[in-house]
C-alpha atoms as a PDB file:
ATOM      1  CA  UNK A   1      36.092  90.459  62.125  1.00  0.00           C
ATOM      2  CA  UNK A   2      35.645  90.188  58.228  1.00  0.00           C
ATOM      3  CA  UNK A   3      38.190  87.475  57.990  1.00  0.00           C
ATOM      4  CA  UNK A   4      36.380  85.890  60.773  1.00  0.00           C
ATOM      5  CA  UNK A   5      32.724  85.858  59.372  1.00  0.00           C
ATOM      6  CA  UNK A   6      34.150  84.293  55.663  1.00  0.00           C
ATOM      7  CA  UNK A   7      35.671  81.981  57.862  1.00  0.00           C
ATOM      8  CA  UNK A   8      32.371  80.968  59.330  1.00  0.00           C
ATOM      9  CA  UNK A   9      30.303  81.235  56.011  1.00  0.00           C
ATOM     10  CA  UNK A  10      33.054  78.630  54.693  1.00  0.00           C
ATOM     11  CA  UNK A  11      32.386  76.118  57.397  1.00  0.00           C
ATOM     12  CA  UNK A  12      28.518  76.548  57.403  1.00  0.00           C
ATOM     13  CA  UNK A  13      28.445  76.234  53.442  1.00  0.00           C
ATOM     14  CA  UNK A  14      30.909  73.156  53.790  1.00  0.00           C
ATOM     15  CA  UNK A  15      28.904  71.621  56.281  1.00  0.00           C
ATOM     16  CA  UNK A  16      25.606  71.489  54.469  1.00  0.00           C
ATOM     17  CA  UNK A  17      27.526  70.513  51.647  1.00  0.00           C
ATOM     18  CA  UNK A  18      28.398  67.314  53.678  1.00  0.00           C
ATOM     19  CA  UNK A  19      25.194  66.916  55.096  1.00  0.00           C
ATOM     20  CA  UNK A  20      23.902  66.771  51.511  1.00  0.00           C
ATOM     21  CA  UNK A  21      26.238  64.633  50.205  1.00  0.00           C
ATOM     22  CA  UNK A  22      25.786  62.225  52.611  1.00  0.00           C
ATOM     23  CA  UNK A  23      21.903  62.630  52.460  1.00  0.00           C
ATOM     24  CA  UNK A  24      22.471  61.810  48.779  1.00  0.00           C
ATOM     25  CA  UNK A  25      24.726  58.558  49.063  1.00  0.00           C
ATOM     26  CA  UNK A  26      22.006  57.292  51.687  1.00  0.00           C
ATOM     27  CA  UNK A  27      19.484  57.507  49.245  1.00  0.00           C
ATOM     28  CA  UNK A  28      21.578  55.949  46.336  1.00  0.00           C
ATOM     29  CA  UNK A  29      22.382  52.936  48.509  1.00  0.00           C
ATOM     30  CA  UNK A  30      19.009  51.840  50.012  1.00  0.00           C
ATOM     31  CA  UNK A  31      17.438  49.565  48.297  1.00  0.00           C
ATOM     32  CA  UNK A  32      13.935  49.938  46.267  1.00  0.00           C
ATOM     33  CA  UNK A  33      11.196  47.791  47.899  1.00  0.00           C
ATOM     34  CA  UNK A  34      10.870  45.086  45.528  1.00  0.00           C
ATOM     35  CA  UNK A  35       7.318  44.518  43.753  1.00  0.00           C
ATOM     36  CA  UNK A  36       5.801  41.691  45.412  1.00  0.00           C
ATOM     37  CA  UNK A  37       4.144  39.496  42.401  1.00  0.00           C
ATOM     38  CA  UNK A  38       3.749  36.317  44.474  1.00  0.00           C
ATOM     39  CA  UNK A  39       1.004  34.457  44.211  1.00  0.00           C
ATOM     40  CA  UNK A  40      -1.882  35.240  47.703  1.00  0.00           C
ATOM     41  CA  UNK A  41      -0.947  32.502  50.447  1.00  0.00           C
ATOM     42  CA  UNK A  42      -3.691  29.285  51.028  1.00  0.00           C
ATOM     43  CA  UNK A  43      -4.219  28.257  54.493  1.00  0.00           C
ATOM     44  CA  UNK A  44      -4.130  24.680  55.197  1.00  0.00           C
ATOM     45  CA  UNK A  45      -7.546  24.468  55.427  1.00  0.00           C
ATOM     46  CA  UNK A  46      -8.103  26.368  51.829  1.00  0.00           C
ATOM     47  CA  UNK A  47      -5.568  23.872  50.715  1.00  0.00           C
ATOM     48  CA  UNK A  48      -7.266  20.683  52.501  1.00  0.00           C
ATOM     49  CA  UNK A  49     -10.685  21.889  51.171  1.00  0.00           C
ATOM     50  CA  UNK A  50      -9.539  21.885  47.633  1.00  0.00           C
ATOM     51  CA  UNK A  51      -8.281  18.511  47.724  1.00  0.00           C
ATOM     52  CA  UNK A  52     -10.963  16.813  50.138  1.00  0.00           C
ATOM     53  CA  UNK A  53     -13.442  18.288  46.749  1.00  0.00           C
ATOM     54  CA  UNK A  54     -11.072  16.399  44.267  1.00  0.00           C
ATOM     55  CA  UNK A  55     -11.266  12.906  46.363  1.00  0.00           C
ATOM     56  CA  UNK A  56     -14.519  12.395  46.885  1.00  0.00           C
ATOM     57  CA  UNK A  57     -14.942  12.639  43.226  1.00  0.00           C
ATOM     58  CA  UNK A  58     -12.575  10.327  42.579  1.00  0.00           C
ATOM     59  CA  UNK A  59     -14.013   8.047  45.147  1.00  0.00           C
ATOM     60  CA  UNK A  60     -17.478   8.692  43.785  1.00  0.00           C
ATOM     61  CA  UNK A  61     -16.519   7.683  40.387  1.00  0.00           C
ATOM     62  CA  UNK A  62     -14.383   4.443  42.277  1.00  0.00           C
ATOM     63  CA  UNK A  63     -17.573   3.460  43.838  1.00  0.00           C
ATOM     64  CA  UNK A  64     -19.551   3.591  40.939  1.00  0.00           C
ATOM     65  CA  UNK A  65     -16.979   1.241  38.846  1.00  0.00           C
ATOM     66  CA  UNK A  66     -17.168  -1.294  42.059  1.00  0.00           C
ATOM     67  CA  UNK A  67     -13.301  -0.354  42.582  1.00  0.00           C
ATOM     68  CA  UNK A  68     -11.419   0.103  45.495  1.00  0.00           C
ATOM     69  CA  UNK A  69     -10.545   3.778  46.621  1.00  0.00           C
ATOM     70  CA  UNK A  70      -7.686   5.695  46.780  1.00  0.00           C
ATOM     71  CA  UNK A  71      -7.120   6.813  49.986  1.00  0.00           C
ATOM     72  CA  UNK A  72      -4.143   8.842  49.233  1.00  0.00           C
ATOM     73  CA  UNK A  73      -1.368   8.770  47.017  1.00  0.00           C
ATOM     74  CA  UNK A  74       1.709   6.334  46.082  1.00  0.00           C
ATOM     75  CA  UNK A  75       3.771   9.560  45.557  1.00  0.00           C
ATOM     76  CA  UNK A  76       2.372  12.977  46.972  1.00  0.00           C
ATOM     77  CA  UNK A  77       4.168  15.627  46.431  1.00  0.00           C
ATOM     78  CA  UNK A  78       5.637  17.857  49.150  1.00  0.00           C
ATOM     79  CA  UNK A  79       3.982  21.324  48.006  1.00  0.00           C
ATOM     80  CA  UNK A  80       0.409  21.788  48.792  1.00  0.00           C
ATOM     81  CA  UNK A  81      -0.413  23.377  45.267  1.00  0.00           C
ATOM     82  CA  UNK A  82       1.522  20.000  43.840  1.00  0.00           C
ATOM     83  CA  UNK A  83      -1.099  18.276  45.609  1.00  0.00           C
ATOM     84  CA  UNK A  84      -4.137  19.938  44.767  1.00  0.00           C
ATOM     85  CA  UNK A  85      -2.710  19.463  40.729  1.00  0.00           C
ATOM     86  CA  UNK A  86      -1.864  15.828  41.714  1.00  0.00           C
ATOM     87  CA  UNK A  87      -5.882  14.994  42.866  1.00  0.00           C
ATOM     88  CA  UNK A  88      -6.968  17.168  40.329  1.00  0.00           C
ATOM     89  CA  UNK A  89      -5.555  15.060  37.795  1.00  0.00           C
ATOM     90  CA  UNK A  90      -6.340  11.745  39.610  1.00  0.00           C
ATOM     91  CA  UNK A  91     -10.197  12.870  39.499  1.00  0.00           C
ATOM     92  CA  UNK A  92     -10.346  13.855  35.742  1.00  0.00           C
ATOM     93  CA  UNK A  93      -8.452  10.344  35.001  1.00  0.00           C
ATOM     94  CA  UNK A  94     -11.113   8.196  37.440  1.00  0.00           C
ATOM     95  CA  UNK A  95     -14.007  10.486  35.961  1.00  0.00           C
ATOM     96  CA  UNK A  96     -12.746   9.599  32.246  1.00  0.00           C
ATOM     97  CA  UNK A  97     -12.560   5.757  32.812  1.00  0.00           C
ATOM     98  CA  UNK A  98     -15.699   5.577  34.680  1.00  0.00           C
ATOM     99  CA  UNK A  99     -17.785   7.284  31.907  1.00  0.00           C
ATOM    100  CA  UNK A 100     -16.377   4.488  29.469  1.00  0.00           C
ATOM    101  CA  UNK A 101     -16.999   0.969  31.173  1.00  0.00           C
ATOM    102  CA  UNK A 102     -15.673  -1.484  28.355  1.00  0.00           C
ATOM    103  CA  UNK A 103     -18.293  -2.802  27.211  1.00  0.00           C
ATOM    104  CA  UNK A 104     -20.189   0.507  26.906  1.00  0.00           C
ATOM    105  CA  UNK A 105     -21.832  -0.250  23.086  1.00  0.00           C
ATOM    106  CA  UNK A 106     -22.843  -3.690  24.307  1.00  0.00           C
ATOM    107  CA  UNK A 107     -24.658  -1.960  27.301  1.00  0.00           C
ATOM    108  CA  UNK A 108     -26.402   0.464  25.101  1.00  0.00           C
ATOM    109  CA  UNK A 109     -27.361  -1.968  22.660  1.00  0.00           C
ATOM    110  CA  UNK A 110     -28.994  -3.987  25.050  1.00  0.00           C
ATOM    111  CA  UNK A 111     -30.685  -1.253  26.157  1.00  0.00           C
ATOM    112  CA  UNK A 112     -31.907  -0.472  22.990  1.00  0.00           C
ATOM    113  CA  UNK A 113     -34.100  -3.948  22.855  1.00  0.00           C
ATOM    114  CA  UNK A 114     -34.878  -3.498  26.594  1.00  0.00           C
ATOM    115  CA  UNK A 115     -36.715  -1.110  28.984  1.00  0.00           C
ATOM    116  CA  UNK A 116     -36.109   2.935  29.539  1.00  0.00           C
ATOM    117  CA  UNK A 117     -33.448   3.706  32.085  1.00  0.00           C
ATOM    118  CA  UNK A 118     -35.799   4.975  34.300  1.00  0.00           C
ATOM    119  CA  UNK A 119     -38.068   1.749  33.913  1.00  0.00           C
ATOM    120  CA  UNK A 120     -40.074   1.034  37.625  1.00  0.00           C
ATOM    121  CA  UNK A 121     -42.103  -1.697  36.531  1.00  0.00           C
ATOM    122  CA  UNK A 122     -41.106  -4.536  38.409  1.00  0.00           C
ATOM    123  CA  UNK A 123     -40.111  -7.303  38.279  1.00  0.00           C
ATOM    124  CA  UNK A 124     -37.398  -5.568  35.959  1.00  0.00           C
ATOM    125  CA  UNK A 125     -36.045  -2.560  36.874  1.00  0.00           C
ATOM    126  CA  UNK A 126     -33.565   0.343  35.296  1.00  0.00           C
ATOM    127  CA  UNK A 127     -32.653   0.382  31.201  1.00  0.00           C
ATOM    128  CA  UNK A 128     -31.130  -3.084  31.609  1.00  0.00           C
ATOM    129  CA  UNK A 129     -33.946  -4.589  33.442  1.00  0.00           C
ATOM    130  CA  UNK A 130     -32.159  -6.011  35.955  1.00  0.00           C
ATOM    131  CA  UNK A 131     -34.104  -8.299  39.005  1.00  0.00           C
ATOM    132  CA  UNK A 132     -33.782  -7.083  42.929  1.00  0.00           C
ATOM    133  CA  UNK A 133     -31.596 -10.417  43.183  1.00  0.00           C
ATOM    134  CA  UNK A 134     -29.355  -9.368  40.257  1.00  0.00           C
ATOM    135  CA  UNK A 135     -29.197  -5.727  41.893  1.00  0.00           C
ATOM    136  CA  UNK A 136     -28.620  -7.358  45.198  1.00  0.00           C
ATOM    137  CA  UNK A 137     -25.685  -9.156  44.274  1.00  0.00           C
ATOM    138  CA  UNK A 138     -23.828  -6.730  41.745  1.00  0.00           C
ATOM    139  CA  UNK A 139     -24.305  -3.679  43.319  1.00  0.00           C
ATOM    140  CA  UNK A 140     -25.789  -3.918  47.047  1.00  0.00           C
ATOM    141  CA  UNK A 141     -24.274  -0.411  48.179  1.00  0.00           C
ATOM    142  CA  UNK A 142     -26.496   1.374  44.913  1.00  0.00           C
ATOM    143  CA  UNK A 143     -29.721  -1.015  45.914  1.00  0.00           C
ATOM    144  CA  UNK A 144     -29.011   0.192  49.538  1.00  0.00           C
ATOM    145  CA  UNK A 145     -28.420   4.045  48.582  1.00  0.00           C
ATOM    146  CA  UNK A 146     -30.836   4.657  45.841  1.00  0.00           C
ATOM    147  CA  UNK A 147     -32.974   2.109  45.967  1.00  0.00           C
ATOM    148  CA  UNK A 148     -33.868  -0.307  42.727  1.00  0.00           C
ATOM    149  CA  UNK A 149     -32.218   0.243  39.233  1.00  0.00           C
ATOM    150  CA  UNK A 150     -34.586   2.914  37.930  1.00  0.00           C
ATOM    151  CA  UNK A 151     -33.334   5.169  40.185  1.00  0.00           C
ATOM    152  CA  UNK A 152     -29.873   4.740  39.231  1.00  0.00           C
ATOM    153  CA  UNK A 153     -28.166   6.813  36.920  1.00  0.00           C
ATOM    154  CA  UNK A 154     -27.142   4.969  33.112  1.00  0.00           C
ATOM    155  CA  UNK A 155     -23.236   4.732  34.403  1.00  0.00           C
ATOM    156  CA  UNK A 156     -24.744   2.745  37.531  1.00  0.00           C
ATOM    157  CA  UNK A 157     -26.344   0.529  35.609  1.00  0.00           C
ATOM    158  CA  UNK A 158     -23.808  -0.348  33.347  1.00  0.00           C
ATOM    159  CA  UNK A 159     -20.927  -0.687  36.040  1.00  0.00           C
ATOM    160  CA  UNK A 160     -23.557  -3.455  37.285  1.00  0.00           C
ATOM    161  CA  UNK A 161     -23.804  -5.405  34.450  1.00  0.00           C
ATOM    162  CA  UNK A 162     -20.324  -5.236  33.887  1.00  0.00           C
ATOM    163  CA  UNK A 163     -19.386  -6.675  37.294  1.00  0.00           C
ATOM    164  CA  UNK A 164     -22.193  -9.468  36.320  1.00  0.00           C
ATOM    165  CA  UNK A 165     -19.846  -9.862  32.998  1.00  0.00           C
ATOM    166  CA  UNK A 166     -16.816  -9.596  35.015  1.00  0.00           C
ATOM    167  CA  UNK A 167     -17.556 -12.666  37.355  1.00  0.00           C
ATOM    168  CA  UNK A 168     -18.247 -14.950  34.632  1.00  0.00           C
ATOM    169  CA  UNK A 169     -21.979 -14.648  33.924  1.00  0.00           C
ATOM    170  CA  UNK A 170     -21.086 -12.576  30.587  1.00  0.00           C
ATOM    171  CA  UNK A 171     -24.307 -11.565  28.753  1.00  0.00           C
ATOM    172  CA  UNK A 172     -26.434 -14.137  29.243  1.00  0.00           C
ATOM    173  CA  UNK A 173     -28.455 -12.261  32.374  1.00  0.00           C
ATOM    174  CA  UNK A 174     -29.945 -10.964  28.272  1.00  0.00           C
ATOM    175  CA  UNK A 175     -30.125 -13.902  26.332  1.00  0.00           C
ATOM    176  CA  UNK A 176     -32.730 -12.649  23.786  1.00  0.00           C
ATOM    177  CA  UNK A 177     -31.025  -9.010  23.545  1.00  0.00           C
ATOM    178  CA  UNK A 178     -27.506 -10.257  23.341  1.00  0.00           C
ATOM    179  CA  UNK A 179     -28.133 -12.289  20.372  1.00  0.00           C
ATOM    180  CA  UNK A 180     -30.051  -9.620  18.880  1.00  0.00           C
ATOM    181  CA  UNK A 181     -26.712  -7.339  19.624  1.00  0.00           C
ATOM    182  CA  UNK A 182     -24.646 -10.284  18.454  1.00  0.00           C
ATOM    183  CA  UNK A 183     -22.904 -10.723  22.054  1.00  0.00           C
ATOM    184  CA  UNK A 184     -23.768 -14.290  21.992  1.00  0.00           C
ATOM    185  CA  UNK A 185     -24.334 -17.356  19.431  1.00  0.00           C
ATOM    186  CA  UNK A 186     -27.078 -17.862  17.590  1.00  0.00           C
END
């Protein structure tokens, strides 16, 4: 009965030594849960939201030069957060050009000899004293919107009077200033 109860230790001992091993080479082969360090998931709204924000500031500064507006891209990139980088930078590039019309120190010079930006008396209006009739025809969505130039903002005004340059009429809408400014001949 001896021999028969070391026989049955041995097998019991044996067997939890299996059971552990085996316990032991499960845990060695499953895999740790990787840490997740990817960035939080926009919805396609979140995404749309974000780039709806970025054009209509780049259409607000496209209005403002008189220029037509960009709608969407020539190249758009596949990847949402591509996008939102893509309008972001088209925005800060419109924004940058419009605060710089080209003939920005002519504008401000004529200012200078002319009214305050902000000017109501009539029948000159705005820092450039421009007439209803030059309003009307240079920047008829602004006259609409805001009203007359003194309630436009300095940009406005000077994206007016440089579509008045751009069609041809120059600087001589300010004879007197511009040849103070030296814009035109004596």
């Amino acid at each position: 009965m001896r021999h028969k109860l070391t026989l049955l230790l041995a097998c019991a001992c044996a067997l939890i030594a299996a059971l552990a091993a085996s316990a032991q080479l499960k845990a060695e082969t499953t895999p740790e849960p990787e840490p997740t360090t990817a960035e939080p998931e926009f919805s396609q709204w979140q995404v749309q939201k974000v780039i709806d924000t970025y054009r209509h500031e780049t259409w607000r500064w496209q209005r403002v030069m008189g220029r037509p507006l960009t709608r969407e891209l020539q190249q758009a990139p596949a990847e949402p957060d591509d996008k939102i980088v893509a309008w972001k930078r088209v925005a800060a590039r419109t924004r940058r050009r419009a605060q710089n019309p080209p003939h920005k120190w002519a504008w401000l010079c004529i200012h200078r000899y002319e009214g305050a930006w902000t000017d109501p008396n009539p029948p000159y209006y705005g820092g450039l004293q421009m007439d209803v009739s030059f309003q009307r025809t240079y920047s008829p969505g602004l006259l609409r919107r805001k009203g007359t130039a003194n309630h436009w903002t300095a940009l406005e005004q000077m994206w007016t009077a440089e579509r008045a340059h751009r069609s041809g009429r120059g600087f001589y809408p300010w004879p007197n200033t511009a040849r103070y400014c030296g814009l035109i001949g004596a």
